[in-house]
Protein backbone atom coordinates (compact mmCIF):
# COMPACT_ATOMS: atom_id res chain seq x y z
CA UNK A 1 -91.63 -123.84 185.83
CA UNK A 2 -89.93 -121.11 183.34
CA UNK A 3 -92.20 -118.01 185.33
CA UNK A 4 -90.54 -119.73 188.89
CA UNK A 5 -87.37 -120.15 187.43
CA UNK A 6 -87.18 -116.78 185.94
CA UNK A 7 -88.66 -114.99 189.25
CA UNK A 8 -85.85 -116.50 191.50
CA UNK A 9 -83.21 -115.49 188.99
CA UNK A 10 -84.37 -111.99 189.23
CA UNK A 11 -84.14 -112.37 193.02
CA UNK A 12 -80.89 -113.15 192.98
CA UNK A 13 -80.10 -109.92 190.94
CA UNK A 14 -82.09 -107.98 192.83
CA UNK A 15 -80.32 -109.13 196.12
CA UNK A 16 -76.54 -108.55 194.19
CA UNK A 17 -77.71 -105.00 193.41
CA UNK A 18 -78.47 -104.70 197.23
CA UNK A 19 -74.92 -106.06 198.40
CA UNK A 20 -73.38 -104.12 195.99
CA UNK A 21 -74.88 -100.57 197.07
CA UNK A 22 -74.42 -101.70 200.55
CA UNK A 23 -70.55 -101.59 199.88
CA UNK A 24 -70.31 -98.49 198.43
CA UNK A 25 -70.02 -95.99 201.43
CA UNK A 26 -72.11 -92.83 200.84
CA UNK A 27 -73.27 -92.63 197.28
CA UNK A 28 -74.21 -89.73 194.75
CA UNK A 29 -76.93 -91.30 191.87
CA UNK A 30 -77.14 -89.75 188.80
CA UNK A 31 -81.12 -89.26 188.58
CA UNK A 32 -82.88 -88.38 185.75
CA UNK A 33 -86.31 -89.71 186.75
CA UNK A 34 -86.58 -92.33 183.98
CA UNK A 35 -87.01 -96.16 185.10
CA UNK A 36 -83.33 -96.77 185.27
CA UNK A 37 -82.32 -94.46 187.43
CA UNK A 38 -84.99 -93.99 189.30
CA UNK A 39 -85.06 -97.86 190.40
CA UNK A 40 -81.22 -97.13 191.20
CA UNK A 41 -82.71 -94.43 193.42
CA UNK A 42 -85.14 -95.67 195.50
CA UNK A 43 -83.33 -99.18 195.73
CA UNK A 44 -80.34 -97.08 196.78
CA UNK A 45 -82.26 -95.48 199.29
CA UNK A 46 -83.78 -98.34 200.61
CA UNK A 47 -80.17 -99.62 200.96
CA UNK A 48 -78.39 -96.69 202.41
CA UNK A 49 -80.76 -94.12 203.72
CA UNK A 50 -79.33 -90.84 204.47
CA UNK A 51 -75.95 -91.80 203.12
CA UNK A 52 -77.17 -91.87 199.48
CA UNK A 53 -78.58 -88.68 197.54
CA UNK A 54 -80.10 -88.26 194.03
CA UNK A 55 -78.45 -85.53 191.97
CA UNK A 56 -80.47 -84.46 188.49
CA UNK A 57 -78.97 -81.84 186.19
CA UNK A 58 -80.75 -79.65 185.03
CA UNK A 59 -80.13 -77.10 181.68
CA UNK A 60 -81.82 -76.07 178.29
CA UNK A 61 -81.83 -79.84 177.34
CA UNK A 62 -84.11 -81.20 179.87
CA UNK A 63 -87.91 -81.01 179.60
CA UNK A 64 -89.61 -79.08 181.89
CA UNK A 65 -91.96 -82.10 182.41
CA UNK A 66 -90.07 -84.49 182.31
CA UNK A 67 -87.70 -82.25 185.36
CA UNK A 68 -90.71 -81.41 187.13
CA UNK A 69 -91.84 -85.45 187.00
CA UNK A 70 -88.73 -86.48 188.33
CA UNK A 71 -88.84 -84.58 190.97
CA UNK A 72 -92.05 -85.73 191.90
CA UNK A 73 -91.11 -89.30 192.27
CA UNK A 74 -88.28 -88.45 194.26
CA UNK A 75 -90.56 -86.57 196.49
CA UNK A 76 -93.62 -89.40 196.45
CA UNK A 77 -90.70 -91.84 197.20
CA UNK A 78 -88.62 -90.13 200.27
CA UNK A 79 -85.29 -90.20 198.29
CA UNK A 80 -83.09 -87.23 199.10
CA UNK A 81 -82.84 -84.91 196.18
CA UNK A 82 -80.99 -82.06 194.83
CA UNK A 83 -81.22 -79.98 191.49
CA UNK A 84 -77.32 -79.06 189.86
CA UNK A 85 -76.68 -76.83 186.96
CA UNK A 86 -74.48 -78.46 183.97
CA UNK A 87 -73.11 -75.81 181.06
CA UNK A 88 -73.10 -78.51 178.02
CA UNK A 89 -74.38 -75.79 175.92
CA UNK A 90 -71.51 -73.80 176.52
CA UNK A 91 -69.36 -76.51 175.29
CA UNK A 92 -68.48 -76.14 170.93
CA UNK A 93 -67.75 -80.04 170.77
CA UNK A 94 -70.97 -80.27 172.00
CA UNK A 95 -72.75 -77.94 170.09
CA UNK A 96 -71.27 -79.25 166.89
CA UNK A 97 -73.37 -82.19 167.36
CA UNK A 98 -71.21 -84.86 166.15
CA UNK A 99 -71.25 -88.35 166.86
CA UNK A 100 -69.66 -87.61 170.17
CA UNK A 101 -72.19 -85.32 171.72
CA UNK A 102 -73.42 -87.52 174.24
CA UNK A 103 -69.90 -87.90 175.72
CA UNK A 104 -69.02 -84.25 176.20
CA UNK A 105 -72.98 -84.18 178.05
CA UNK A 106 -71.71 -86.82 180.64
CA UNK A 107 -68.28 -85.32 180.63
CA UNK A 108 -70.40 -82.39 181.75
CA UNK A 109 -72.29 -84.41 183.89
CA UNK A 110 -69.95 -86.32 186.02
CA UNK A 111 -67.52 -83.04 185.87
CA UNK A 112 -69.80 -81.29 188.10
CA UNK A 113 -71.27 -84.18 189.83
CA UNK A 114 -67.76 -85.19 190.84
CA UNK A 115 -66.97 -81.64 192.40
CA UNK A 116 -70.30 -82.23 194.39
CA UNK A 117 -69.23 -85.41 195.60
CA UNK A 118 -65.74 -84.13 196.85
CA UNK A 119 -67.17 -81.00 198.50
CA UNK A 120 -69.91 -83.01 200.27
CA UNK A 121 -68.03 -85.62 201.55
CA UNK A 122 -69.59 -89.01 199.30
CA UNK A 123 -67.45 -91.77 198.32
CA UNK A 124 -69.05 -92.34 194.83
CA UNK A 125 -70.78 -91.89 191.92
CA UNK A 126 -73.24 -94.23 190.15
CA UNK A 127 -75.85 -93.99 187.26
CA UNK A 128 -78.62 -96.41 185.67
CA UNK A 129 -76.62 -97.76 182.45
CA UNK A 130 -77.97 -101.84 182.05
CA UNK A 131 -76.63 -104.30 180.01
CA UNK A 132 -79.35 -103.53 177.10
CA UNK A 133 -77.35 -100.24 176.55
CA UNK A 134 -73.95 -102.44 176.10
CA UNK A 135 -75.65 -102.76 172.81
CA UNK A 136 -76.34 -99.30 171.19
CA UNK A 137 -73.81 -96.51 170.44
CA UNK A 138 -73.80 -94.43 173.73
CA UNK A 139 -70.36 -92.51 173.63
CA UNK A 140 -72.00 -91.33 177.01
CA UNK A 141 -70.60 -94.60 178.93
CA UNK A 142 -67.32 -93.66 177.78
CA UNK A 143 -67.32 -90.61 179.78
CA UNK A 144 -68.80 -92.48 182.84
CA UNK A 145 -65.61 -94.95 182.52
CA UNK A 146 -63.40 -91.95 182.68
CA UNK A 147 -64.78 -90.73 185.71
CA UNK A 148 -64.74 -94.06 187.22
CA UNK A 149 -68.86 -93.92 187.70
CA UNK A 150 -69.96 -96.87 188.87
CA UNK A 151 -72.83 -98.70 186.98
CA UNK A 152 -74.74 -101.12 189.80
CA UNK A 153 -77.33 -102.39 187.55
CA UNK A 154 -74.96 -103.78 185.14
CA UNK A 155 -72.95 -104.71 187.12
CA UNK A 156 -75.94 -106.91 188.73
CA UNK A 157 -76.55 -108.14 185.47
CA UNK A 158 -79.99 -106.52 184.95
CA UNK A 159 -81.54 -105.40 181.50
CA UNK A 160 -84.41 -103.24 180.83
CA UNK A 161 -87.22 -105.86 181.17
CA UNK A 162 -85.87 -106.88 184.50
CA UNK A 163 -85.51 -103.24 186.10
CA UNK A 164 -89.68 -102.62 184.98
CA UNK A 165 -90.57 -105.62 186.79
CA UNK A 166 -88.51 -105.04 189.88
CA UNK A 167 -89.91 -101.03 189.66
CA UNK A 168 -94.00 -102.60 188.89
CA UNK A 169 -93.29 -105.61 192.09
CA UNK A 170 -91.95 -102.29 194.15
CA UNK A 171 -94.71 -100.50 193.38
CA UNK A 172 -93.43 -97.86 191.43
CA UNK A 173 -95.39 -95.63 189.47
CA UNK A 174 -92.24 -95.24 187.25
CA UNK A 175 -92.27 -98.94 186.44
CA UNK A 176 -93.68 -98.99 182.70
CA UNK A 177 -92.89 -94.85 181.56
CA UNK A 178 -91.49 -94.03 178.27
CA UNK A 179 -88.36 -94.04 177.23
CA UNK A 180 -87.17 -90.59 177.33
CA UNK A 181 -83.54 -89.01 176.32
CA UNK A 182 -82.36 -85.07 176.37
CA UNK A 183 -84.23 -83.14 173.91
CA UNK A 184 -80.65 -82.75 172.11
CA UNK A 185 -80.80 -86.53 170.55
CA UNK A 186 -83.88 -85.11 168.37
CA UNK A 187 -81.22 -82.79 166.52
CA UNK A 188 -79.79 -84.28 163.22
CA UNK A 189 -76.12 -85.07 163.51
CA UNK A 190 -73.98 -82.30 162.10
CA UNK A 191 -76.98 -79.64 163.05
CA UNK A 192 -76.09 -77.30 165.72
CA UNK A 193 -77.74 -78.00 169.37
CA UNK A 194 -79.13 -74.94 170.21
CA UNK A 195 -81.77 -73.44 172.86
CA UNK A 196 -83.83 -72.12 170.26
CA UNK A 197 -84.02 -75.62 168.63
CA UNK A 198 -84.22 -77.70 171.75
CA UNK A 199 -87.71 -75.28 172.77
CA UNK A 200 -89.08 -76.07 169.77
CA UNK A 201 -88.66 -79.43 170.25
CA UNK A 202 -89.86 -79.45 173.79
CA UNK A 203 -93.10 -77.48 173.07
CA UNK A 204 -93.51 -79.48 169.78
CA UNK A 205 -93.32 -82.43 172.06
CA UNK A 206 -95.85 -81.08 174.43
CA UNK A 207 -98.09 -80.16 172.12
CA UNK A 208 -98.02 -84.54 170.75
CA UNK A 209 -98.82 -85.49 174.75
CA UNK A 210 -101.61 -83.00 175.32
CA UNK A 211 -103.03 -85.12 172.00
CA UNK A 212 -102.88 -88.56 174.31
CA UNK A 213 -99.86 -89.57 172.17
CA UNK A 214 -97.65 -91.43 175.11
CA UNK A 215 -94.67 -92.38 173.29
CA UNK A 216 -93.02 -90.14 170.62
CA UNK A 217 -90.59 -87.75 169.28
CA UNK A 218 -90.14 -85.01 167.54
CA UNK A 219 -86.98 -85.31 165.33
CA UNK A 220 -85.81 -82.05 164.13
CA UNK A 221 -83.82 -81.74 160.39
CA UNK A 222 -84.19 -78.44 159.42
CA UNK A 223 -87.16 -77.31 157.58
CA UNK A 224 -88.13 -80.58 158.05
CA UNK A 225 -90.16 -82.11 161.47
CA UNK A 226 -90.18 -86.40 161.13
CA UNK A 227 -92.76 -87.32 164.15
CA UNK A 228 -92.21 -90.47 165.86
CA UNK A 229 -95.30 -92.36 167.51
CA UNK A 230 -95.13 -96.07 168.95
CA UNK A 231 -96.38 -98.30 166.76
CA UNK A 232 -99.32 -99.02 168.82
CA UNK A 233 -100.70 -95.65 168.71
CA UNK A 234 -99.60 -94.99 164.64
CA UNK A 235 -103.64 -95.79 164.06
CA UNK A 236 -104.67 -92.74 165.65
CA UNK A 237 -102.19 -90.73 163.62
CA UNK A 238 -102.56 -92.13 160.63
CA UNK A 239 -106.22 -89.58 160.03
CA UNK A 240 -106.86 -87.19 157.86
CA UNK A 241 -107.88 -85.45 160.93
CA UNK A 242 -104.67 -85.81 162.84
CA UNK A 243 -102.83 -84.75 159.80
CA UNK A 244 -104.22 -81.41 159.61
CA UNK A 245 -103.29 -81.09 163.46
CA UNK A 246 -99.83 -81.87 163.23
CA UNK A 247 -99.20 -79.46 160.06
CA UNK A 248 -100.76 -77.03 162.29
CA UNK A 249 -98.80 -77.40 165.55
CA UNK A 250 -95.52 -77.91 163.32
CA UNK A 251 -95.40 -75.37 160.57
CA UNK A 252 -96.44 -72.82 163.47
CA UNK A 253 -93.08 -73.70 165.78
CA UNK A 254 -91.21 -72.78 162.43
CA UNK A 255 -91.36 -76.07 160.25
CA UNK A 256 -91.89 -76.07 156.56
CA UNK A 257 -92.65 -79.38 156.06
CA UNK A 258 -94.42 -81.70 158.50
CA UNK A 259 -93.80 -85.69 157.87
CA UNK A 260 -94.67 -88.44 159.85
CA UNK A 261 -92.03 -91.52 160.08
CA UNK A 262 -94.53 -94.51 158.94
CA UNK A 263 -91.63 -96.61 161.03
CA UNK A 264 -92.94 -95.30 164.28
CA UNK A 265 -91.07 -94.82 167.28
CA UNK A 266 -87.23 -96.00 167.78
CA UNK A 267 -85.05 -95.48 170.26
CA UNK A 268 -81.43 -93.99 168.76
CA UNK A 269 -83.07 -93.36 165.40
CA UNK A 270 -80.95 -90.68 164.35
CA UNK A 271 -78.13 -92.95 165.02
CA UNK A 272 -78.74 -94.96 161.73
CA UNK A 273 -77.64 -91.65 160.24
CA UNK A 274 -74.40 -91.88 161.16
CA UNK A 275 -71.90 -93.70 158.96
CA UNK A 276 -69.54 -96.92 160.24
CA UNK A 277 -66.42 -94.66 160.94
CA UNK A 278 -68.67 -92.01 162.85
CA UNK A 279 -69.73 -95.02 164.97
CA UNK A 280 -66.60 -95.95 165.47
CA UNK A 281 -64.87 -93.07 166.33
CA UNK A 282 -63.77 -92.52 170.12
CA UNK A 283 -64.13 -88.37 171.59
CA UNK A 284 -61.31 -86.75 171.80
């Protein structure tokens, strides 16, 4: 009774999502190919056909793969698609790397994707935020208030859970992928986001998936690497063998000392770094 009860309140999410897209006149999504927004995308597509298109940014803090991936899907899945240029990096607040960063990115973000949507005639904006995020610290929704950026799947009431079984029931390849943010939320706070840092991180990365490791991070302090792997696949790391590969891979991008976090993977780990006030604290 719980599974039928449970599938037809999905359903009914599922078809408020739909209504609400439908009422949206032509529509911009903020795509950056993980489940989220790509559900948002093809549902918006299905919705609005040639009135909607997906819009990914693209700079120094993407991964290649994960970029070239996205674009894929979009591809696989017919959704109209379109690569724009953001200058975070250019940006000292966000450089600085304080507990604001992710606002100036969207800031960034919706800046441009706003001009886009004026010259090119769409009525709005809209990226993947559900209502699991209501619970982190994700300055990054402030900035999407600002810019009045609409938010369909929370506003449909659907969490993370929900959106992977609407994406697997849809068929979409996307449906159970990794969590994946910019390469800039593996910098310390208070350590400078740079391009040299963010390739290191990106090839160090790399170098973890071509090992079979599926979900992970590479967290960058300093001197010091602290390599995240999902608790599931912490076995396979924990080897003497697979020791003496990581100090290899590491201390060659630049590291001096190579540590494993015996916690495994978490999403927003850095963010336990940051002290009450810095949590707090609204960007300026």
């Amino acid at each position: 009774m719980e599974i039928v009860t449970t599938a037809v309140v999905l359903d009914q999410k599922a078809e408020r999502l739909r209504e609400m897209l439908a009422g949206r006149g032509r529509l911009i999504v903020a795509y950056s190919g993980g489940v989220d927004s790509a559900f948002l995308a093809w549902m918006a597509h299905r919705v609005l056909g040639a009135e909607m298109l997906a819009l990914i940014a693209d700079s120094a803090s993407l991964a290649r793969t994960h970029l070239e991936d996205a674009l894929a899907f979009a591809r696989e899945s017919g959704i109209p698609i379109e690569v724009v240029a953001t200058q975070e990096l250019e940006n000292p607040a966000y450089v600085r790397n304080d507990a604001t960063r992710c606002f100036h990115c969207k800031d960034e973000l919706f800046t441009v994707l706003e001009r886009y949507r004026e010259a090119r005639g769409f009525d709005a904006i809209a990226y993947g935020v559900n209502t699991d995020d209501a619970g982190d610290f994700r300055p990054g929704q402030e900035a999407a208030r600002q810019h009045h950026v609409l938010a369909p799947l929370l506003e449909a009431g659907l969490n993370k859970a929900e959106i992977r079984e609407l994406a697997r029931r849809a068929e979409l390849r996307v449906w159970d992928k990794p969590a994946s943010a910019c390469l800039s939320s593996r910098v310390e706070y208070g350590r400078a986001v740079t391009p040299e840092a963010l390739s290191v991180i990106e090839r160090g990365e790399d170098a973890l998936r071509a090992m079979g490791f599926r979900q992970m991070r590479v967290r960058h302090h300093g001197e010091i690497v602290r390599i995240e792997i999902a608790r599931e696949e912490l076995p396979r790391a924990l080897t003497a063998e697979m020791a003496r590969e990581f100090t290899s891979v590491f201390k060659q991008l630049g590291f001096k000392f190579v540590t494993l976090d015996l916690e495994g993977f978490r999403s927003g780990s850095m963010n336990q770094l940051l002290s009450a006030d810095e949590l707090l604290r609204r960007p300026a």
